[in-house]
Protein backbone atom coordinates (compact mmCIF):
# COMPACT_ATOMS: atom_id res chain seq x y z
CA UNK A 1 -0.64 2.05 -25.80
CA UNK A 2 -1.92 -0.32 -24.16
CA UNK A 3 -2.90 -0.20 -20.26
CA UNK A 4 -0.90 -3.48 -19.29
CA UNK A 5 2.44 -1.91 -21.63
CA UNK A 6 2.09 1.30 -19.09
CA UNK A 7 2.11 -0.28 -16.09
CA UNK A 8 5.55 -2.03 -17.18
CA UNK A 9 6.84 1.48 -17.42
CA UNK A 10 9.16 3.14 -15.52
CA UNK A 11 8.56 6.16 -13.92
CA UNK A 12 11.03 8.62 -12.59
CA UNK A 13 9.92 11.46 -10.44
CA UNK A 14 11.90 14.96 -10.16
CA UNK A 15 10.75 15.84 -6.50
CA UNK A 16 9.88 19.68 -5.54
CA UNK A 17 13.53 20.16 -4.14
CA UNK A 18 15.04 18.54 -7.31
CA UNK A 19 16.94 21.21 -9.23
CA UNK A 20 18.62 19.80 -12.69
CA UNK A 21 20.90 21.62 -15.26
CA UNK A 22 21.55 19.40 -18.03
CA UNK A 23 20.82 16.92 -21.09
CA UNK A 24 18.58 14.38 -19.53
CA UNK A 25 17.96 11.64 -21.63
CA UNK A 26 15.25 9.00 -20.98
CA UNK A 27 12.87 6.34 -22.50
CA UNK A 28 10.03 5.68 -20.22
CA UNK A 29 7.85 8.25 -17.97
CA UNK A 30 9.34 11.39 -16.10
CA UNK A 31 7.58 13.75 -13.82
CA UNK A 32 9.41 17.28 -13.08
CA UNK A 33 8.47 18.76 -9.65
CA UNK A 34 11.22 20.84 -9.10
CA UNK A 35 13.26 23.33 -11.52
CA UNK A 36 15.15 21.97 -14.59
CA UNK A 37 17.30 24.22 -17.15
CA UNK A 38 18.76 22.29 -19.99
CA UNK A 39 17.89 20.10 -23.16
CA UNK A 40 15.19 16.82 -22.61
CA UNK A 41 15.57 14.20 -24.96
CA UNK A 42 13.12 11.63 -25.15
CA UNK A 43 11.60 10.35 -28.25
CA UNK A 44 10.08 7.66 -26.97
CA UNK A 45 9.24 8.93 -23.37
CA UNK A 46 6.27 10.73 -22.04
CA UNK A 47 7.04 13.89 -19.62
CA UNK A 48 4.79 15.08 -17.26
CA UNK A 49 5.66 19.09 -15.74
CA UNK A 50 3.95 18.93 -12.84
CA UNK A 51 1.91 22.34 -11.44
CA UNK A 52 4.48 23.57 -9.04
CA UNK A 53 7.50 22.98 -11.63
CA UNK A 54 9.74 25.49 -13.50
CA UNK A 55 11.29 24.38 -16.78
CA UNK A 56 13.95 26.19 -18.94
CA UNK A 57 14.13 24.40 -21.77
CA UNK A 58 16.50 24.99 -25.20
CA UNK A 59 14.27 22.21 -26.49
CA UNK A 60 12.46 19.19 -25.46
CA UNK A 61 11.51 16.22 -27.30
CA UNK A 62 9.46 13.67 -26.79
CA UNK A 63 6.72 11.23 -27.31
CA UNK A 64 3.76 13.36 -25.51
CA UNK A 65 3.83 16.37 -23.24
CA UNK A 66 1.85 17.65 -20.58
CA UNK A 67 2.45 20.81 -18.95
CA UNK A 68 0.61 21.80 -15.65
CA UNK A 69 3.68 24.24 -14.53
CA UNK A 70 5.91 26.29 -16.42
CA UNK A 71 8.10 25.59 -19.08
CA UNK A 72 10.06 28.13 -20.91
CA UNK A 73 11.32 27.08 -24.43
CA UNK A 74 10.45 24.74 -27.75
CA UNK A 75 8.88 21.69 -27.28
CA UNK A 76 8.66 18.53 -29.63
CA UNK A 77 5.83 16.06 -29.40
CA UNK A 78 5.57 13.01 -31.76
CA UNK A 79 2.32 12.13 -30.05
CA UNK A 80 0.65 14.98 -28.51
CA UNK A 81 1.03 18.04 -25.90
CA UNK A 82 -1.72 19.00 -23.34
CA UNK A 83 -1.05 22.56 -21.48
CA UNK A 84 -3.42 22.48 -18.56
CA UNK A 85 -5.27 24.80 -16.68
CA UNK A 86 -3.13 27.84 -14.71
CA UNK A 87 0.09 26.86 -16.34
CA UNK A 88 2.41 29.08 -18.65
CA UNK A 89 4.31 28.22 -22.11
CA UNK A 90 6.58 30.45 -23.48
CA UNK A 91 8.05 29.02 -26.45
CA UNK A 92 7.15 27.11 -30.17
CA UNK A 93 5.45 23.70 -30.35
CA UNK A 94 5.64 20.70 -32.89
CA UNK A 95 3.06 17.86 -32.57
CA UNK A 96 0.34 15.78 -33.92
CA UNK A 97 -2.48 16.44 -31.46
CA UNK A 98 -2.44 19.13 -28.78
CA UNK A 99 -4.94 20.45 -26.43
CA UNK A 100 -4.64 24.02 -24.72
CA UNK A 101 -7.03 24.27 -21.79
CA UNK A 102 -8.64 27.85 -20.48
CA UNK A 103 -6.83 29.81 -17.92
CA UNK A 104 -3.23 29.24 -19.94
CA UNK A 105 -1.17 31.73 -20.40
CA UNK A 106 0.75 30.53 -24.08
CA UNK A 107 3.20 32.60 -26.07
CA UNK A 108 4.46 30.75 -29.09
CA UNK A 109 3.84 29.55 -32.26
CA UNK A 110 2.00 26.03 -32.98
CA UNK A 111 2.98 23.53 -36.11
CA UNK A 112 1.04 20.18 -36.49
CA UNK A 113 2.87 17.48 -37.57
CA UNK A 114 0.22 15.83 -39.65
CA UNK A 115 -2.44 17.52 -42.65
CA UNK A 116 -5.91 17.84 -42.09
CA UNK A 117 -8.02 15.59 -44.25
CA UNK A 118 -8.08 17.36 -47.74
CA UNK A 119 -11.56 18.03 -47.80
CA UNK A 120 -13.03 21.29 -48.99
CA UNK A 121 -15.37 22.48 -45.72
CA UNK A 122 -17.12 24.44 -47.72
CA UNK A 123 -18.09 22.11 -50.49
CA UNK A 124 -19.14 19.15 -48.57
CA UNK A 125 -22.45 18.27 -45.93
CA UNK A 126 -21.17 18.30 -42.02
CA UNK A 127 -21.44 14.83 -41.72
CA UNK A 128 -18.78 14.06 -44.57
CA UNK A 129 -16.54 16.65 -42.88
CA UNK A 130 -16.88 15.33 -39.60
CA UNK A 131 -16.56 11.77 -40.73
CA UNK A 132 -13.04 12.87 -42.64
CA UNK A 133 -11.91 14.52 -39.55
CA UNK A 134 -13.11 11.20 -37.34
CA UNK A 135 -10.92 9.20 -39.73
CA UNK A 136 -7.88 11.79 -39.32
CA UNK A 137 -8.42 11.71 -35.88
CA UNK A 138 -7.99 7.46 -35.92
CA UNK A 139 -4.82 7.85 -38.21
CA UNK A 140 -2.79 9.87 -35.64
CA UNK A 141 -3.63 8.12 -32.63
């Protein structure tokens, strides 16, 4: 996306004393502070769990997620998921690119939402593999 689109977005912020039991539904940028229990659906939204936050979730979907906190249930990513450093997932996650930092503590299973490139790693030079994984990587962007 491009800089200029994300500065038209809106963001909503869920402050530290914020607690929310729900469906929350939303389109643009929300950042959870406080403690939320309940569904999140946002396909076209990107959530942001900040480090001090508490999540339990029956699912959440949206366009990308990043988790500094805790969140406790399934989460859906069309885009991508980042767990960061000294946070803690409990629960199954469905995206296209993800990246778990060290220091997480993770309990769940992982599905990607898009194949690797189908070539054999074993029958080709590193440079063909890395340039099939460079284009993969382009594809899902």
């Amino acid at each position: 996306m491009a800089e200029k689109d994300l500065e038209k977005r809106n963001i909503t912020i869920f402050g530290e004393e914020t607690e929310f039991d729900g469906v929350l539904e939303f389109k643009d940028r929300l950042v959870i502070t406080g403690k939320f229990k309940g569904k999140i659906i946002a396909p076209g939204g990107d959530l942001v769990v900040d480090k001090n936050a508490v999540c339990t979730v029956d699912t959440i979907d949206a366009n990308s997620i990043v988790v500094s906190g805790k969140v406790q249930g399934n989460m859906n990513a069309s885009e991508r998921i980042e767990i960061c450093s000294g946070s803690s997932v409990d629960g199954n996650l469905t995206t296209a690119r993800i990246r778990i930092a060290n220091n997480v503590d993770f309990s769940g299973q992982i599905s990607m939402l898009d194949k690797e490139p189908e070539v054999d790693l074993f029958s080709v030079a590193s440079a063909e593999y890395k340039k099939a994984m460079l284009l993969h990587s382009d594809v899902i962007k």
